[in-house]
Protein backbone atom coordinates (compact mmCIF):
# COMPACT_ATOMS: atom_id res chain seq x y z
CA UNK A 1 7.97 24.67 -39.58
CA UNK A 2 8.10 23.43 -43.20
CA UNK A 3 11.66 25.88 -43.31
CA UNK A 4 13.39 23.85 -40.35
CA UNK A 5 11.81 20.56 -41.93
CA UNK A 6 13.63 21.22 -45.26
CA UNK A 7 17.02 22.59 -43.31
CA UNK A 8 16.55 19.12 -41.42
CA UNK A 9 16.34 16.93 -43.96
CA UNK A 10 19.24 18.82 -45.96
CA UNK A 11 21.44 19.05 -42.90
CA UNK A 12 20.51 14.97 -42.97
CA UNK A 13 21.60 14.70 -46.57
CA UNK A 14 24.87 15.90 -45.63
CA UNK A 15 25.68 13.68 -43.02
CA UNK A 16 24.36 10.76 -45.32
CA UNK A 17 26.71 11.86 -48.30
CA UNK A 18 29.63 12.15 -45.50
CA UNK A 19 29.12 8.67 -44.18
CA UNK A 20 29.01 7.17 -47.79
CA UNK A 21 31.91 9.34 -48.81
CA UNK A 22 33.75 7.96 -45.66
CA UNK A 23 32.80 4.45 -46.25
CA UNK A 24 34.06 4.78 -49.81
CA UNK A 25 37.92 5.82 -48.63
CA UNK A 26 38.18 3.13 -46.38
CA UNK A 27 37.11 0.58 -48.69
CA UNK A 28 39.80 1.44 -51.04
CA UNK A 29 42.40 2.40 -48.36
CA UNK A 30 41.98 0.41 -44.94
CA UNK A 31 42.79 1.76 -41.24
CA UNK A 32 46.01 -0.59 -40.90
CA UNK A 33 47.66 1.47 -44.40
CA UNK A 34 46.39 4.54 -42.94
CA UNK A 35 47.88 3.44 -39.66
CA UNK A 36 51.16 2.71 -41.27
CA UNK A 37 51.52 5.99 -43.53
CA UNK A 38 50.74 7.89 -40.42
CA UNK A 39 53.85 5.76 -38.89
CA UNK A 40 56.20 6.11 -41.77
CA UNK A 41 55.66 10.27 -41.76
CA UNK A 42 56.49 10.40 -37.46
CA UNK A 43 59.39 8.61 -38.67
CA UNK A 44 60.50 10.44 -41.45
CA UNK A 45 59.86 13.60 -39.15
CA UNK A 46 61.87 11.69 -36.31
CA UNK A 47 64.74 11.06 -38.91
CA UNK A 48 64.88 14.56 -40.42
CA UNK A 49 65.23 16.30 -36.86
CA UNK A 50 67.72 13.98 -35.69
CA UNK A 51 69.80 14.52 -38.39
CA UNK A 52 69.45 18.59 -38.74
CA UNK A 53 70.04 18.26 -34.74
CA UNK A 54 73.84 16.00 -35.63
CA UNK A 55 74.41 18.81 -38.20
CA UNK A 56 74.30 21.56 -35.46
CA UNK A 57 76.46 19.03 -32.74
CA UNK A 58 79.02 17.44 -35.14
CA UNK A 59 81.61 18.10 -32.39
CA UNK A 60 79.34 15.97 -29.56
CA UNK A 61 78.19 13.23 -32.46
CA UNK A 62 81.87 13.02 -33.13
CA UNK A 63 83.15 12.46 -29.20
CA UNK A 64 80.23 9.97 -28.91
CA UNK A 65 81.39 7.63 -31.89
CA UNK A 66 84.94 7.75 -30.47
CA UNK A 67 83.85 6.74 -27.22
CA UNK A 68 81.87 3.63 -28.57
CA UNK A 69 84.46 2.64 -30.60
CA UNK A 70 87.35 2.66 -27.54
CA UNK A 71 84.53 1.09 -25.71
CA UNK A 72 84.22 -2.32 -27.86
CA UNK A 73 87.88 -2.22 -28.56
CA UNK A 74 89.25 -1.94 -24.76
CA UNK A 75 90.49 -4.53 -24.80
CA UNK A 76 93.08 -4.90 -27.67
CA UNK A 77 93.88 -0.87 -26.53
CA UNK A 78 94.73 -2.37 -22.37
CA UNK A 79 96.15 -5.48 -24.25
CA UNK A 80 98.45 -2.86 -26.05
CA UNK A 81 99.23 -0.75 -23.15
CA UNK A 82 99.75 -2.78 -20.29
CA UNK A 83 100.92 -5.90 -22.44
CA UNK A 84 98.02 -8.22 -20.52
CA UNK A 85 95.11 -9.27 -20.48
CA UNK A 86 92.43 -7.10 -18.49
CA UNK A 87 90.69 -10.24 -17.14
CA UNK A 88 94.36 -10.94 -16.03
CA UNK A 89 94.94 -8.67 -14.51
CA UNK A 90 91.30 -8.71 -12.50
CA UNK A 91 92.49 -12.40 -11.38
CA UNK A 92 95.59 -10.69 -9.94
CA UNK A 93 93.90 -8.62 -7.99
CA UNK A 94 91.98 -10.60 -6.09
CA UNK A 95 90.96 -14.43 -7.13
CA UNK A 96 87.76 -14.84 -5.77
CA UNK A 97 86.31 -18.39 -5.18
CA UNK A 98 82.69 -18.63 -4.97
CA UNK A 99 83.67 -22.31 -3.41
CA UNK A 100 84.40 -20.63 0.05
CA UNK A 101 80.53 -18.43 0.27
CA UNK A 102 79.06 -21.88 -0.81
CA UNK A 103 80.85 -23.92 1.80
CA UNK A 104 79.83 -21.78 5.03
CA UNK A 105 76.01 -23.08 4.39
CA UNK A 106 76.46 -26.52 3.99
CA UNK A 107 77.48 -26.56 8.19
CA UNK A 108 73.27 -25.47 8.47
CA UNK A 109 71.90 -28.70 6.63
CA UNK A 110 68.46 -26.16 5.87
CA UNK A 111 70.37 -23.49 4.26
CA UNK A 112 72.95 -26.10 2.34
CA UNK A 113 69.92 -28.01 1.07
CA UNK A 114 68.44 -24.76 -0.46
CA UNK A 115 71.77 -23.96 -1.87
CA UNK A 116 72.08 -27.04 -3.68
CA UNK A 117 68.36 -26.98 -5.45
């Protein structure tokens, strides 16, 4: 008994000098810098594969940054083909007049009074 009495109270003494050891590291480093370390590395990992993953796909990464840029600049490239406008040529097509939908509820005063809120 006096054996598991002394592995007790040394097993004790261990947990004791791991608490106080613990208590000591977060006093001089606190859970939000540990919390934002830990956040920095995911995003250095995140980073570093998403570049070594471009390096393998510099074709694809190449067709996608062509595609953006047409994309914002449609509309000096249609400008430049067709020689108009593309919201011209939309208003060509069709001119659409919200007036008209609005004016087929005010006949049911209910449903022109909603409208009109």
């Amino acid at each position: 008994m006096i054996e598991d009495l002394h592995l007790r109270n040394s097993a004790k003494a261990l947990v004791e000098a791991d608490i106080a050891h613990l208590r000591a590291d977060l006093a001089e480093r606190g859970l939000g810098a540990r919390a934002a370390d830990r956040i920095a590395e995911g995003a250095t990992d995140v980073y570093e594969e998403a570049v070594e993953v471009a390096a393998d796909n510099k074709g694809a990464l190449a067709a996608i940054v062509a595609a953006l840029v047409l994309w914002f600049a449609r509309h000096p490239v249609l400008q430049a083909l067709f020689g108009e406008d593309a919201d011209e040529r939309d208003d060509e097509d069709g001119d659409y007049d919200d007036r008209y939908h609005r004016d087929q509820y005010h006949d049911d005063a209910e449903q022109g009074s909603r409208w009109h809120r």
